[in-house]
Protein backbone atom coordinates (compact mmCIF):
# COMPACT_ATOMS: atom_id res chain seq x y z
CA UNK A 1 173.76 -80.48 243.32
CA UNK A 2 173.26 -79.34 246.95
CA UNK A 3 170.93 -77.12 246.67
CA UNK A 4 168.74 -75.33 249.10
CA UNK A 5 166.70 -77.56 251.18
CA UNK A 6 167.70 -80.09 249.11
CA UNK A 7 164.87 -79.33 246.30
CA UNK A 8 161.57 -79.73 248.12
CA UNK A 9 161.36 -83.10 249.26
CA UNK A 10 162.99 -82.30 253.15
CA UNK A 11 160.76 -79.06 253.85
CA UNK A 12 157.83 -81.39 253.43
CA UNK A 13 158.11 -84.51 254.35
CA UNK A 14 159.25 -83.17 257.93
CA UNK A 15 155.07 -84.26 259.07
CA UNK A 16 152.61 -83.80 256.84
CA UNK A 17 149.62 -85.07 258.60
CA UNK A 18 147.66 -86.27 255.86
CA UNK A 19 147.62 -88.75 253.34
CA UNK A 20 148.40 -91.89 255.02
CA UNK A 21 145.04 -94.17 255.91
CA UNK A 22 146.53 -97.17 257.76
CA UNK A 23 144.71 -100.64 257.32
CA UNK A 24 142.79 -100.88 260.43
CA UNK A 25 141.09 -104.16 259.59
CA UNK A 26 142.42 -106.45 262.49
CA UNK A 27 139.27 -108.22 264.03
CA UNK A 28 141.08 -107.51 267.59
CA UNK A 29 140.43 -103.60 267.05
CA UNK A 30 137.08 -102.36 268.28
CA UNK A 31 136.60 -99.10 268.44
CA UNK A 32 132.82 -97.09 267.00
CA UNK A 33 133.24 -96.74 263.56
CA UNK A 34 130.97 -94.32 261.80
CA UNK A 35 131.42 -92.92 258.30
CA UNK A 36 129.30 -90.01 258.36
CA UNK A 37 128.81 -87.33 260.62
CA UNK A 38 125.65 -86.24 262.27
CA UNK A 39 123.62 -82.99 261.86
CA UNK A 40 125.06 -80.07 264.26
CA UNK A 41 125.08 -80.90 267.89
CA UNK A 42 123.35 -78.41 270.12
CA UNK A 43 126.50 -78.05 272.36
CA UNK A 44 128.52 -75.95 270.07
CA UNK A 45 131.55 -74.68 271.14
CA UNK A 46 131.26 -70.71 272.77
CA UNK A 47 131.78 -68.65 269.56
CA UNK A 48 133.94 -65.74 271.47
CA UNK A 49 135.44 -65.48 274.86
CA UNK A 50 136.68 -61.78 276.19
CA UNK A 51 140.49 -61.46 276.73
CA UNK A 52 143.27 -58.90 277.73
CA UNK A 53 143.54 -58.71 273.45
CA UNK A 54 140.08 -60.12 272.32
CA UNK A 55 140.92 -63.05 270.48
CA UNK A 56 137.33 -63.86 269.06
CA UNK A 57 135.93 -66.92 266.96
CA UNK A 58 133.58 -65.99 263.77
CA UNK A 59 132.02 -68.51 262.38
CA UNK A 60 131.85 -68.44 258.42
CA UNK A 61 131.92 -70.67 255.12
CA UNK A 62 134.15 -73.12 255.01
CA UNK A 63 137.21 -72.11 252.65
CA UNK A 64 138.26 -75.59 251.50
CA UNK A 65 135.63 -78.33 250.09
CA UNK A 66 133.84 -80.30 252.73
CA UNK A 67 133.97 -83.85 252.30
CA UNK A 68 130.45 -85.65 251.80
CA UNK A 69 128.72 -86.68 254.73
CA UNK A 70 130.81 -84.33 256.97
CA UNK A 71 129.08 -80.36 258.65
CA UNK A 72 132.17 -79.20 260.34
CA UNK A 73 131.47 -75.55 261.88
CA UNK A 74 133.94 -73.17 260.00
CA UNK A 75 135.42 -69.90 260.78
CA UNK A 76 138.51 -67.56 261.41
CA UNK A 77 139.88 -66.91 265.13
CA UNK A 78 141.59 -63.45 265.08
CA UNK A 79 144.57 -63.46 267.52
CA UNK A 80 147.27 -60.43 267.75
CA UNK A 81 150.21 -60.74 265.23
CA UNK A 82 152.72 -60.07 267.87
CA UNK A 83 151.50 -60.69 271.86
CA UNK A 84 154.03 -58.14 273.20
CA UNK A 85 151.92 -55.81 271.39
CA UNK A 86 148.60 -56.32 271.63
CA UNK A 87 146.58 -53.05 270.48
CA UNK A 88 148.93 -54.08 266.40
CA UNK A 89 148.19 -55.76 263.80
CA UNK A 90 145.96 -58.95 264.04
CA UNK A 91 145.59 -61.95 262.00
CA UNK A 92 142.78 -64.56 261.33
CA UNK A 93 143.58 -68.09 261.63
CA UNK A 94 141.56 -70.79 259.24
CA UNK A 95 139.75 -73.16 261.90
CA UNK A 96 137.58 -76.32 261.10
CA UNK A 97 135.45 -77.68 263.82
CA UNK A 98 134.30 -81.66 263.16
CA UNK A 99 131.90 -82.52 265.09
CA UNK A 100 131.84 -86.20 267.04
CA UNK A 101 129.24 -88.71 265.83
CA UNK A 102 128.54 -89.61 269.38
CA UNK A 103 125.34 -89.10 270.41
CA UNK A 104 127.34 -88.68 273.64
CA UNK A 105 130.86 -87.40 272.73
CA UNK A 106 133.56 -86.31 275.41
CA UNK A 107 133.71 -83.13 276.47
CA UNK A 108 137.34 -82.47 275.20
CA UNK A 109 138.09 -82.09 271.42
CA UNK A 110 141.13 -83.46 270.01
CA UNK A 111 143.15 -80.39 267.93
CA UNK A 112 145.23 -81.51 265.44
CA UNK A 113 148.83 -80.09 264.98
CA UNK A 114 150.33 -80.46 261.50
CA UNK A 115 153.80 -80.76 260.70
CA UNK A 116 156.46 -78.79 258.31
CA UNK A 117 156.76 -76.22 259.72
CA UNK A 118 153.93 -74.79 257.35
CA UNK A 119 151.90 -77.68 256.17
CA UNK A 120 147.91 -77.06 256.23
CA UNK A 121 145.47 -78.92 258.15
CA UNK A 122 142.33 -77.83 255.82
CA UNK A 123 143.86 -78.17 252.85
CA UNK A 124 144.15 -81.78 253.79
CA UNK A 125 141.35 -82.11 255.81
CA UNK A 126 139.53 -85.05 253.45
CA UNK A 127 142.61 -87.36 254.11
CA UNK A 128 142.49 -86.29 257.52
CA UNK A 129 138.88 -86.56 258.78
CA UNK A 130 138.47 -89.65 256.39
CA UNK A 131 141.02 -91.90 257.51
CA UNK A 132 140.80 -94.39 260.07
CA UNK A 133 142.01 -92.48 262.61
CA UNK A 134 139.72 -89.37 262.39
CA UNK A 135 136.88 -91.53 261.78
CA UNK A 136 137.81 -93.22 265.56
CA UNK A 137 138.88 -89.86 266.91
CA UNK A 138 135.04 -88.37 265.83
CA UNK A 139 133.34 -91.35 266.52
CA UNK A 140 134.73 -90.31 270.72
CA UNK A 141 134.72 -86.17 270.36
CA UNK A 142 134.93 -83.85 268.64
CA UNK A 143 137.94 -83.00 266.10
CA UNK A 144 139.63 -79.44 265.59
CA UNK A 145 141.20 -78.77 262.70
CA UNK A 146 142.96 -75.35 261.76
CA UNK A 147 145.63 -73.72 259.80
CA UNK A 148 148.55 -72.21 261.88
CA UNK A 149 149.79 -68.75 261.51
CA UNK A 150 150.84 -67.61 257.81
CA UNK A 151 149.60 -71.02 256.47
CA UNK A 152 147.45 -72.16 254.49
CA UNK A 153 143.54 -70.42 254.58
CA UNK A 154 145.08 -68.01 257.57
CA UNK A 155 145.56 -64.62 256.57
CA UNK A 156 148.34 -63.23 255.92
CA UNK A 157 149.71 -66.77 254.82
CA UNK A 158 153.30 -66.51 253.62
CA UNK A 159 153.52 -68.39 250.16
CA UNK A 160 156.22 -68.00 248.01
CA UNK A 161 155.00 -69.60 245.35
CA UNK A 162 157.56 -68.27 242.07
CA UNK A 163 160.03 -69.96 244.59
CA UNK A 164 158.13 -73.21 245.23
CA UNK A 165 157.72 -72.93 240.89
CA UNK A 166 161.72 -72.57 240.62
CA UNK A 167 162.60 -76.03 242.84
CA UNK A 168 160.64 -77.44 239.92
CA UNK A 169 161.92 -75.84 237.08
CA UNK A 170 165.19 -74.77 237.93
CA UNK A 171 165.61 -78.66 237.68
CA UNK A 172 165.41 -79.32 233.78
CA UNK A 173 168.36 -77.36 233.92
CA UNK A 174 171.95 -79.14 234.48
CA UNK A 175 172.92 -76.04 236.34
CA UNK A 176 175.96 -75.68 239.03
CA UNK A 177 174.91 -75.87 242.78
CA UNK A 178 175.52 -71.70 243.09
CA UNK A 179 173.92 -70.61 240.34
CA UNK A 180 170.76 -72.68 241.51
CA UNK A 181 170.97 -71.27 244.90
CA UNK A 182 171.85 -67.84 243.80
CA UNK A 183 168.15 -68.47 241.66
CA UNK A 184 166.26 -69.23 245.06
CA UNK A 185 167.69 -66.45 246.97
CA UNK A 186 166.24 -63.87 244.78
CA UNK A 187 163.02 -65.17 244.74
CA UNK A 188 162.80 -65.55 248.66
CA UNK A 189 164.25 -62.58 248.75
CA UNK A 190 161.54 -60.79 246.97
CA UNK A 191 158.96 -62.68 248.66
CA UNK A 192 160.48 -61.01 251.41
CA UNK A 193 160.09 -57.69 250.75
CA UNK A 194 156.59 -58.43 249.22
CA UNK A 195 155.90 -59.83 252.73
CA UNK A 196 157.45 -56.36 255.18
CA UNK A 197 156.22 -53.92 252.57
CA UNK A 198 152.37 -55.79 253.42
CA UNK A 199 153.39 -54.72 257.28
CA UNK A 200 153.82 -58.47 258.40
CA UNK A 201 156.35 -59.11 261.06
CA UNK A 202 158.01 -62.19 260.54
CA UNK A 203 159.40 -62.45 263.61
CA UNK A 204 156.66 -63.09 265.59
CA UNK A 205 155.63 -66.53 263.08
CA UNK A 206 157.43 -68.56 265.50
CA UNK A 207 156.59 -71.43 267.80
CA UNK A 208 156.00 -69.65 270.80
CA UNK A 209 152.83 -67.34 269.06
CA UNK A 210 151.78 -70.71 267.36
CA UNK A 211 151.49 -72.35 270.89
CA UNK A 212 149.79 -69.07 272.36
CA UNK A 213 147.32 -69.16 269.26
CA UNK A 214 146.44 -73.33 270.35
CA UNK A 215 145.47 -71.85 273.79
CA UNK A 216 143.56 -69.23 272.48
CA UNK A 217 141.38 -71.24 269.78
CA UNK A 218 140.70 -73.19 273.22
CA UNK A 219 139.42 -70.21 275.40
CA UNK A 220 137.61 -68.54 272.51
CA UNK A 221 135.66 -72.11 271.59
CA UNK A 222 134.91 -72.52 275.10
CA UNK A 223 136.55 -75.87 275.73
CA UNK A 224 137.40 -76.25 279.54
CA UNK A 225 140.37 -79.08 278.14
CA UNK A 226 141.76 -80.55 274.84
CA UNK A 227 143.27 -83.21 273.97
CA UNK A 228 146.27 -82.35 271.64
CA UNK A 229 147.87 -84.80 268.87
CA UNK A 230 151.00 -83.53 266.95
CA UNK A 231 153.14 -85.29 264.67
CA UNK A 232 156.91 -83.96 263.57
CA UNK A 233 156.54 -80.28 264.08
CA UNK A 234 153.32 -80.83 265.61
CA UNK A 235 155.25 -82.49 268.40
CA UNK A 236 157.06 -79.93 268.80
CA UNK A 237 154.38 -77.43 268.89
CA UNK A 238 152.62 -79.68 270.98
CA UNK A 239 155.69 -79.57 273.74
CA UNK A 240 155.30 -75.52 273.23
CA UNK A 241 152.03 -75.38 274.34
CA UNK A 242 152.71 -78.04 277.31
CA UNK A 243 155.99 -75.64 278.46
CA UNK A 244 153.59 -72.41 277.96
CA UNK A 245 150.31 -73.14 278.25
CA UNK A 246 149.51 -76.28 280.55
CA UNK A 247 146.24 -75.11 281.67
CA UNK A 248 143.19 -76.42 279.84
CA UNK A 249 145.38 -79.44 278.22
CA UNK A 250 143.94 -82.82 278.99
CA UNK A 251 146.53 -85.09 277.09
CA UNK A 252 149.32 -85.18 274.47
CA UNK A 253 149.80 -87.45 272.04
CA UNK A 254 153.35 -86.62 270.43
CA UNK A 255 154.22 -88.78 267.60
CA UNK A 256 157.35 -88.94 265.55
CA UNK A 257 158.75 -86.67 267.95
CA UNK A 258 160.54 -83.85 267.29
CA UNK A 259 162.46 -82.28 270.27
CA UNK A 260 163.33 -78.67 270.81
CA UNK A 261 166.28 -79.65 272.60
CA UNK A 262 167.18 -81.21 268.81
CA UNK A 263 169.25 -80.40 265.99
CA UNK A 264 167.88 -82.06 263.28
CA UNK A 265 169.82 -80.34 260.68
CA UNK A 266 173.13 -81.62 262.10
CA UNK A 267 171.62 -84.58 262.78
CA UNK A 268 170.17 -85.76 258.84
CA UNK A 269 173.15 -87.38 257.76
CA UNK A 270 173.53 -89.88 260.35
CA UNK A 271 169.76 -90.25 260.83
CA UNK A 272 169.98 -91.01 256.97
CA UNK A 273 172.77 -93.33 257.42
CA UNK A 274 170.86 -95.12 260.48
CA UNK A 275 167.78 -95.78 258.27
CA UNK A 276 169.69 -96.73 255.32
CA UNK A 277 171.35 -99.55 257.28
CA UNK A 278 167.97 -100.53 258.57
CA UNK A 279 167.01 -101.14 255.02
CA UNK A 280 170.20 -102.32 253.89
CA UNK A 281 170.63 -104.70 256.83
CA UNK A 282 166.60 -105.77 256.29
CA UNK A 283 166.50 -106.82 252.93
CA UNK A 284 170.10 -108.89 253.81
CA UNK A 285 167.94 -110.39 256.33
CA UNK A 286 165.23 -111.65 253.90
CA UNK A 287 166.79 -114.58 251.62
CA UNK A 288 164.03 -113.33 249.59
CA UNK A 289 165.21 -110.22 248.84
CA UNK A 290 168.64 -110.71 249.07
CA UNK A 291 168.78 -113.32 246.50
CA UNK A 292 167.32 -110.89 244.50
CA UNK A 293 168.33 -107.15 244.99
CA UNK A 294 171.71 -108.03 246.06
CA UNK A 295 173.87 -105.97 248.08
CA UNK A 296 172.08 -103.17 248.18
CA UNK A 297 174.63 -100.86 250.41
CA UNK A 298 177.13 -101.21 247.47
CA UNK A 299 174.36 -100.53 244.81
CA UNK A 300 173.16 -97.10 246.57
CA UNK A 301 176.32 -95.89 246.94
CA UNK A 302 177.50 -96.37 243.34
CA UNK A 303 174.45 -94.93 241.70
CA UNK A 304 175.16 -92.07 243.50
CA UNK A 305 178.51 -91.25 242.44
CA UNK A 306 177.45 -92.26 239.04
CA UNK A 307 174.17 -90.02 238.88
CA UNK A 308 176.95 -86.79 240.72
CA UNK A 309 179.28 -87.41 237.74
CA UNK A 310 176.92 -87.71 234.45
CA UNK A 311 173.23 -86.56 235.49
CA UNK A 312 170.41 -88.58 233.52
CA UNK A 313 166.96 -86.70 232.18
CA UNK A 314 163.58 -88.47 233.78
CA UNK A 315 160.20 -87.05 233.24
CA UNK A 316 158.37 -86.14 236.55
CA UNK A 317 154.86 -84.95 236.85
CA UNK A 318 155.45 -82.77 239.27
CA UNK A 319 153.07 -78.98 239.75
CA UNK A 320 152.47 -75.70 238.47
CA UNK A 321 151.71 -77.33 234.92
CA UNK A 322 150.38 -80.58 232.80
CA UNK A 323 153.24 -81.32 231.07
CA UNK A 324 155.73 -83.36 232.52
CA UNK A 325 159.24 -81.50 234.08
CA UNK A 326 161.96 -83.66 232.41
CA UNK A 327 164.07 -83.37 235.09
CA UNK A 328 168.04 -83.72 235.78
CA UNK A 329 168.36 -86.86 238.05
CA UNK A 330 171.58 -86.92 239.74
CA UNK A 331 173.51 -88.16 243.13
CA UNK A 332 171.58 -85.30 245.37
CA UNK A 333 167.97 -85.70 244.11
CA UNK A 334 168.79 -89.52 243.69
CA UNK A 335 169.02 -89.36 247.84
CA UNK A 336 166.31 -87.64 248.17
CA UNK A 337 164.18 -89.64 246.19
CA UNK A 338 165.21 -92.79 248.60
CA UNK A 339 165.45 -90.83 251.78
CA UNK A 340 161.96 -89.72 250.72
CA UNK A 341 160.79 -93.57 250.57
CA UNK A 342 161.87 -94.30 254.03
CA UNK A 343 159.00 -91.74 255.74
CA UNK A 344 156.41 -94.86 255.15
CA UNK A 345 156.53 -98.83 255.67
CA UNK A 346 154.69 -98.68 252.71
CA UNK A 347 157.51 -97.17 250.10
CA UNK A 348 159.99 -98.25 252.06
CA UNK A 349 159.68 -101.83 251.10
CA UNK A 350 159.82 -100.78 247.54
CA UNK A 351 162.95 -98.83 247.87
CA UNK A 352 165.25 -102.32 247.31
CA UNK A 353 163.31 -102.57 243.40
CA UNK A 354 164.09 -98.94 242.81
CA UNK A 355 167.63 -98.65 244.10
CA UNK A 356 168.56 -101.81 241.78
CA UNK A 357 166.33 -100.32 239.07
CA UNK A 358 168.60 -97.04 239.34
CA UNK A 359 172.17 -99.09 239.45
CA UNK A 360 170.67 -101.03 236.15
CA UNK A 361 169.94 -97.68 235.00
CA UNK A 362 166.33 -97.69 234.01
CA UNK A 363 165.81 -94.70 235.33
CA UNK A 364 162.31 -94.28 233.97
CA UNK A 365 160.49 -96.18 237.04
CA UNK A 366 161.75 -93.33 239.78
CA UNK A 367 159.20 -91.29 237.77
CA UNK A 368 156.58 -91.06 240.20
CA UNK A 369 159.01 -91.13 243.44
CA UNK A 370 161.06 -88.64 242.17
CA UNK A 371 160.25 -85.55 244.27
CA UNK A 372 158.80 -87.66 247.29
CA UNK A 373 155.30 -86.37 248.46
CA UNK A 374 155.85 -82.67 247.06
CA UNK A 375 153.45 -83.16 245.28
CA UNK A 376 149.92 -81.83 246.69
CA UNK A 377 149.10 -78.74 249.35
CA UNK A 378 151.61 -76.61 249.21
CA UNK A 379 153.77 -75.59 251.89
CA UNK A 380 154.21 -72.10 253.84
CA UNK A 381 157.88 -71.32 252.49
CA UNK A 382 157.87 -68.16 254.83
CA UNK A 383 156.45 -69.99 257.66
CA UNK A 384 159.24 -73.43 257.38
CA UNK A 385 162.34 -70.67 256.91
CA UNK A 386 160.57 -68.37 259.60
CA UNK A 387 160.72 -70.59 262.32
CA UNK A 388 163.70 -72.58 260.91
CA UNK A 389 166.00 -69.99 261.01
CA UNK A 390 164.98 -68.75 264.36
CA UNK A 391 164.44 -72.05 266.53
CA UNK A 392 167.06 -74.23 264.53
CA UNK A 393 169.35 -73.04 262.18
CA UNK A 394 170.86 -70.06 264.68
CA UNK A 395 171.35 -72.50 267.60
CA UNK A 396 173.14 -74.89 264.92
CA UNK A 397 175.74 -72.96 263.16
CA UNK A 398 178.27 -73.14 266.00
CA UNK A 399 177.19 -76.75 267.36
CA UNK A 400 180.27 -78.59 265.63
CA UNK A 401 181.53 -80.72 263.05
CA UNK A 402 179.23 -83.94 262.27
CA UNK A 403 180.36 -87.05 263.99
CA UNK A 404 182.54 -89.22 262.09
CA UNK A 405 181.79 -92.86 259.76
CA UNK A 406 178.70 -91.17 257.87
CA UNK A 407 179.32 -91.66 254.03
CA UNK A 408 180.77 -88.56 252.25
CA UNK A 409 177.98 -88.86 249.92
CA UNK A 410 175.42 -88.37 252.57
CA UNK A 411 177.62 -85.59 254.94
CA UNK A 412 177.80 -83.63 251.91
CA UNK A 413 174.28 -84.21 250.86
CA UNK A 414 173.31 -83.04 254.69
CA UNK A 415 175.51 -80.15 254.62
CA UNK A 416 174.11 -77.40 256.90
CA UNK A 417 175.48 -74.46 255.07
CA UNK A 418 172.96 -73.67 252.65
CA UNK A 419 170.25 -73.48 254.97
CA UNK A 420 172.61 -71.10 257.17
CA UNK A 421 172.91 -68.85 253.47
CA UNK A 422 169.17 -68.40 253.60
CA UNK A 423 168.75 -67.99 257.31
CA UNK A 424 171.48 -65.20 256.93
CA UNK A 425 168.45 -63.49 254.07
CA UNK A 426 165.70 -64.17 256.71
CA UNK A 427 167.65 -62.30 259.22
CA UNK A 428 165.65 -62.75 262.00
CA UNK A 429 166.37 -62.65 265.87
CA UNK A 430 166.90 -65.92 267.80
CA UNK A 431 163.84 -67.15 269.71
CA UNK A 432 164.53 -67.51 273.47
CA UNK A 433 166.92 -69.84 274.35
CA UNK A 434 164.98 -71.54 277.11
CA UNK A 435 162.65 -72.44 273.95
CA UNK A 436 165.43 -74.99 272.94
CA UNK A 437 165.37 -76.51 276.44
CA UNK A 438 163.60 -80.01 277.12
CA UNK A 439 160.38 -79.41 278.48
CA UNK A 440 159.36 -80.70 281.57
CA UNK A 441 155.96 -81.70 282.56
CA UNK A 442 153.47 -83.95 284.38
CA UNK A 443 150.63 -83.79 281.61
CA UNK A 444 149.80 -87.77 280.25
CA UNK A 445 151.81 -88.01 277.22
CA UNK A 446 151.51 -90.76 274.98
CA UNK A 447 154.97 -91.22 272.91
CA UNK A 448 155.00 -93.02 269.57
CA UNK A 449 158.38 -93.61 267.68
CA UNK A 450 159.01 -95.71 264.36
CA UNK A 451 162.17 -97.57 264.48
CA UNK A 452 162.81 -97.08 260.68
CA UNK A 453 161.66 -92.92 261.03
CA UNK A 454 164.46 -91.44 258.99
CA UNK A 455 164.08 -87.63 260.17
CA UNK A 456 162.50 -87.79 263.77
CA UNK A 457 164.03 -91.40 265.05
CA UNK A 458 163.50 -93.34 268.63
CA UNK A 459 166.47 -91.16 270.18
CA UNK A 460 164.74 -88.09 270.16
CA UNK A 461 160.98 -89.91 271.80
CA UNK A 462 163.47 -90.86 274.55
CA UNK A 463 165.08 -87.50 275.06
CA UNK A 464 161.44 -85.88 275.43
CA UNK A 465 160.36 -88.76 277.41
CA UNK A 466 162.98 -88.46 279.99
CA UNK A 467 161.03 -85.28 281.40
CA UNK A 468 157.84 -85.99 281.04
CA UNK A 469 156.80 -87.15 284.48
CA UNK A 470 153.70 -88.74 283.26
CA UNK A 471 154.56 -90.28 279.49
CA UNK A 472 153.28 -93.76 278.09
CA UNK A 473 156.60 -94.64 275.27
CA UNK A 474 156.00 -97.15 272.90
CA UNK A 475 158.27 -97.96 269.80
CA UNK A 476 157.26 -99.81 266.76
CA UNK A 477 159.72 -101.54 265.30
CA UNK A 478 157.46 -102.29 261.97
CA UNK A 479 156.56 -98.36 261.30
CA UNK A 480 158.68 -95.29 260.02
CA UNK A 481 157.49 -91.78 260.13
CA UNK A 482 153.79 -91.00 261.64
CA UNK A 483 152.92 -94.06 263.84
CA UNK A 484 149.48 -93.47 264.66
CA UNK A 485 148.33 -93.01 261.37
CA UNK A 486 149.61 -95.62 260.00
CA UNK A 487 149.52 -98.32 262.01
CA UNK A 488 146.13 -100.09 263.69
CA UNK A 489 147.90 -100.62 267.31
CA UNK A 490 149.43 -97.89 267.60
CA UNK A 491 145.78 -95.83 266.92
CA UNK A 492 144.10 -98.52 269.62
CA UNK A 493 146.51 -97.39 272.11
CA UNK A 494 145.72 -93.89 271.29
CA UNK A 495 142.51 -94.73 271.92
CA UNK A 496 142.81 -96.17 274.85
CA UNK A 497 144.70 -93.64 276.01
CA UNK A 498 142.75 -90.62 275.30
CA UNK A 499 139.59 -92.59 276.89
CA UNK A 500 141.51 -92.26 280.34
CA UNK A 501 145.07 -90.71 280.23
CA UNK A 502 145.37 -91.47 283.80
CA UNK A 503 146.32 -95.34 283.10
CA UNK A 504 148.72 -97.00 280.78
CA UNK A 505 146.86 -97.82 277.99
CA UNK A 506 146.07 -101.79 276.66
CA UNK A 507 148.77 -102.90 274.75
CA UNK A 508 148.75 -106.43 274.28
CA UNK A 509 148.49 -105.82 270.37
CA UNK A 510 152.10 -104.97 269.95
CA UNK A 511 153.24 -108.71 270.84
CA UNK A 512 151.31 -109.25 267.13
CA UNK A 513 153.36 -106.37 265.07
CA UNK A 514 154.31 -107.87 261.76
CA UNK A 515 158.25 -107.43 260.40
CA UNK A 516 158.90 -104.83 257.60
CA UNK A 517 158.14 -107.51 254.38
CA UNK A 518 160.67 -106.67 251.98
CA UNK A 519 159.70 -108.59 248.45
């Protein structure tokens, strides 16, 4: 079944932020470590700064539950809806100021950019602020987190949850790939006319008002520079607010880079295949694991055409209810499941037990990976089609066919056209076309790639690196999807680099990186 967005597991797992907490136990990292943070700091950030529009920052309770031993300084920055236009409608963006445990913190916060399109920053902002690399971030300056336009606690935010229900549901049901489309249509459809008869103009939830909104939650905090760190999307939005909005911006940090100059819907199914090999190739590599997995290539493959041809049922807690979904597993959701796996080193290395577990069919342990990391915060359905269908999908449709060798299984898996069948429902203008252009700039840019990233891989760090005048690359060869989170030398090179962008950070720790361990 190739379904729309091929079920959930793509719209999210293009850079959620949160969630991973790398192991940052190596003696040879250093860094302040505190686990709690201290009472208010006097400097607080200016609450409201006069503009042309009067963007303004009100402080207020903190919509999501603050983690123990944390005080962040909460509130909504109200911003026009559409900047062409700025006596319209206006809309409050969710913000979520942490404040450093330094008794001496830098001047410039860092501001987090999440990924998606549409994932929320507060609604993950325990796994955020919590993990190893918040708790060094805070333990330097201060750490800004906030939810983007028509996500999360922003207002409007542009949910569509009977259609997040239905990828779910609409799953227990062995149903043909049109009638399950046909199903999501209507409910996005509805969504959006719940969403114009509410006034909201969807064209303007695009990049280029997400970047101006960055600058603005800047100027109206009172921050002279920031310091901004993006992953996936966030990259992206990060290279937005470079091409738009240099001034104030300290440093980037852009990892698992996603390039506007990109088309990564043509480009899935031979990103897929890439990774794929890498883990084929790697567990061939280990006598370990080849010994016992096998040829692994050969088992994928015939699962898949197996699963296509006679579906199998698997209970899946999944949400939206208690009970299990018992779910029909076949070829399509069978990729997913694996393509899922390759986002971290840490499933990754499992996928070899649960691609031979699937060709022996015992189906049963792809339970809990079944639906990748869909399950949790949910994701802005308006916002991801919003700002796919204007920045990607309409610059894709005429780009060509996809280059030859990938696996029918996967080219058909890939297949742009339902995304184009929704984008055609969204019916939005084009953004710009200079918007899709590489950006060039001389602002210090640290660039992280995994080598085993299966949506954002080293190709397109290199493409954005080649005009960025003043860019620090670095690729991991023992890390897939969100470097710096995950890994302890990539976060000491961040670090290091966002003590003094000026210099190429210390990076003797990479001549240490352990292989990919495949059991």
């Amino acid at each position: 079944m190739n379904n729309i967005r091929n079920l959930m597991v793509l719209m999210i797992l293009v850079g959620l932020v949160a969630g991973c907490n790398l192991n940052a136990t190596n003696p040879a990292t250093s860094f302040p470590v505190t686990g709690t943070q201290p009472p208010l700091a006097t400097a607080t950030p200016t609450l409201e700064r006069p503009l042309a529009y009067g963007p303004a920052f009100e402080v207020n309770a903190c919509p999501f539950e603050v983690p123990n031993g944390y005080n962040p300084i909460c509130g909504t920055l109200t911003v026009p809806e559409n900047r062409s236009q700025p006596g319209g409608r206006t809309i409050h963006l969710a913000v979520a100021i942490f404040k450093s445990s330094s008794p001496d913190p830098a001047p410039d916060a860092v501001i987090q950019l999440t990924g998606g399109p549409g994932s929320s920053a507060l609604m993950n902002a325990a796994p955020i602020v919590r993990s190893t690399s918040g708790t060094y971030i805070l333990g330097r300056r201060d750490y800004i987190l906030f939810d983007q336009r028509g996500v999360g606690y922003s207002q409007p935010n542009l949910y569509c949850q009977p259609y997040d229900e239905y990828l779910w549901s609409a799953r227990e049901r062995n149903i043909s790939t049109s009638e399950y489309n046909a199903g999501a249509l209507l409910l996005l459809e509805n969504c959006l006319a719940d969403w114009r008869a509410q006034g909201i103009n969807l064209a303007a939830y695009n990049s280029v008002e997400n970047a101006a909104d960055v600058d603005d939650l800047r100027l109206a905090l009172g921050y002279d520079q920031v310091n901004l760190y993006g992953t996936s999307y966030g990259s992206l939005l990060a290279l937005t607010v470079m091409r738009n909005h240099p001034e104030g911006i300290r440093s980037v940090i852009l990892d698992s880079v996603d390039p506007p100059q990109a088309s990564i819907d043509l480009d899935l199914a031979r990103h897929a295949d890439r990774a794929l090999g890498l883990l084929f190739s790697g567990c061939a590599e280990s006598a370990s694991c080849a010994a016992q997995y096998g040829d692994l290539k050969t088992q994928f493959y015939a699962t898949v055409d197996r699963l296509e041809a006679n579906p199998v049922v698997v209970e899946v807690n999944g949400p939206y209810r208690s009970s299990p979904y018992k779910v029909y597993l076949d070829g399509d959701l069978f990729i997913d499941t694996i393509f899922a796996g390759l986002y971290s080193v840490d499933s990754l290395s499992d996928l070899p037990h649960l691609i031979q577990a699937a060709y022996d069919e015992h189906y049963s342990e792809l339970s809990d990976s079944i639906g990748g990391g869909a399950i949790g915060s949910p994701l802005s359905t308006g916002m991801f089609w919003t700002i796919w269908c204007g920045e990607q999908v309409l610059f894709e449709i005429n780009a060509g066919p996809l280059p030859e060798g990938i696996p029918p299984q996967l080219s058909s898996h890939f297949s742009i056209q339902p995304l184009v069948d929704t984008c055609q429902l969204w019916n939005l203008p084009a953004v710009d076309p200079s918007e899709n252009k590489p950006v060039s700039s001389d602002i210090p840019t640290l660039i992280f790639a995994g080598q085993h990233d299966p949506i954002t891989p080293p190709n397109y760090a290199e493409s954005v690196a080649e005009t960025l005048n003043h860019h620090y690359y670095y690729l991991f060869p023992n890390m897939a999807h969100g470097v710096m989170r995950s890994d302890w030398c990539a976060l000491r090179i961040g670090m290091d680099f966002l003590d003094d962008p000026s210099h190429e950070p210390e990076t003797s720790c990479m001549h240490d990186l352990p292989d990919i361990s495949f059991p």
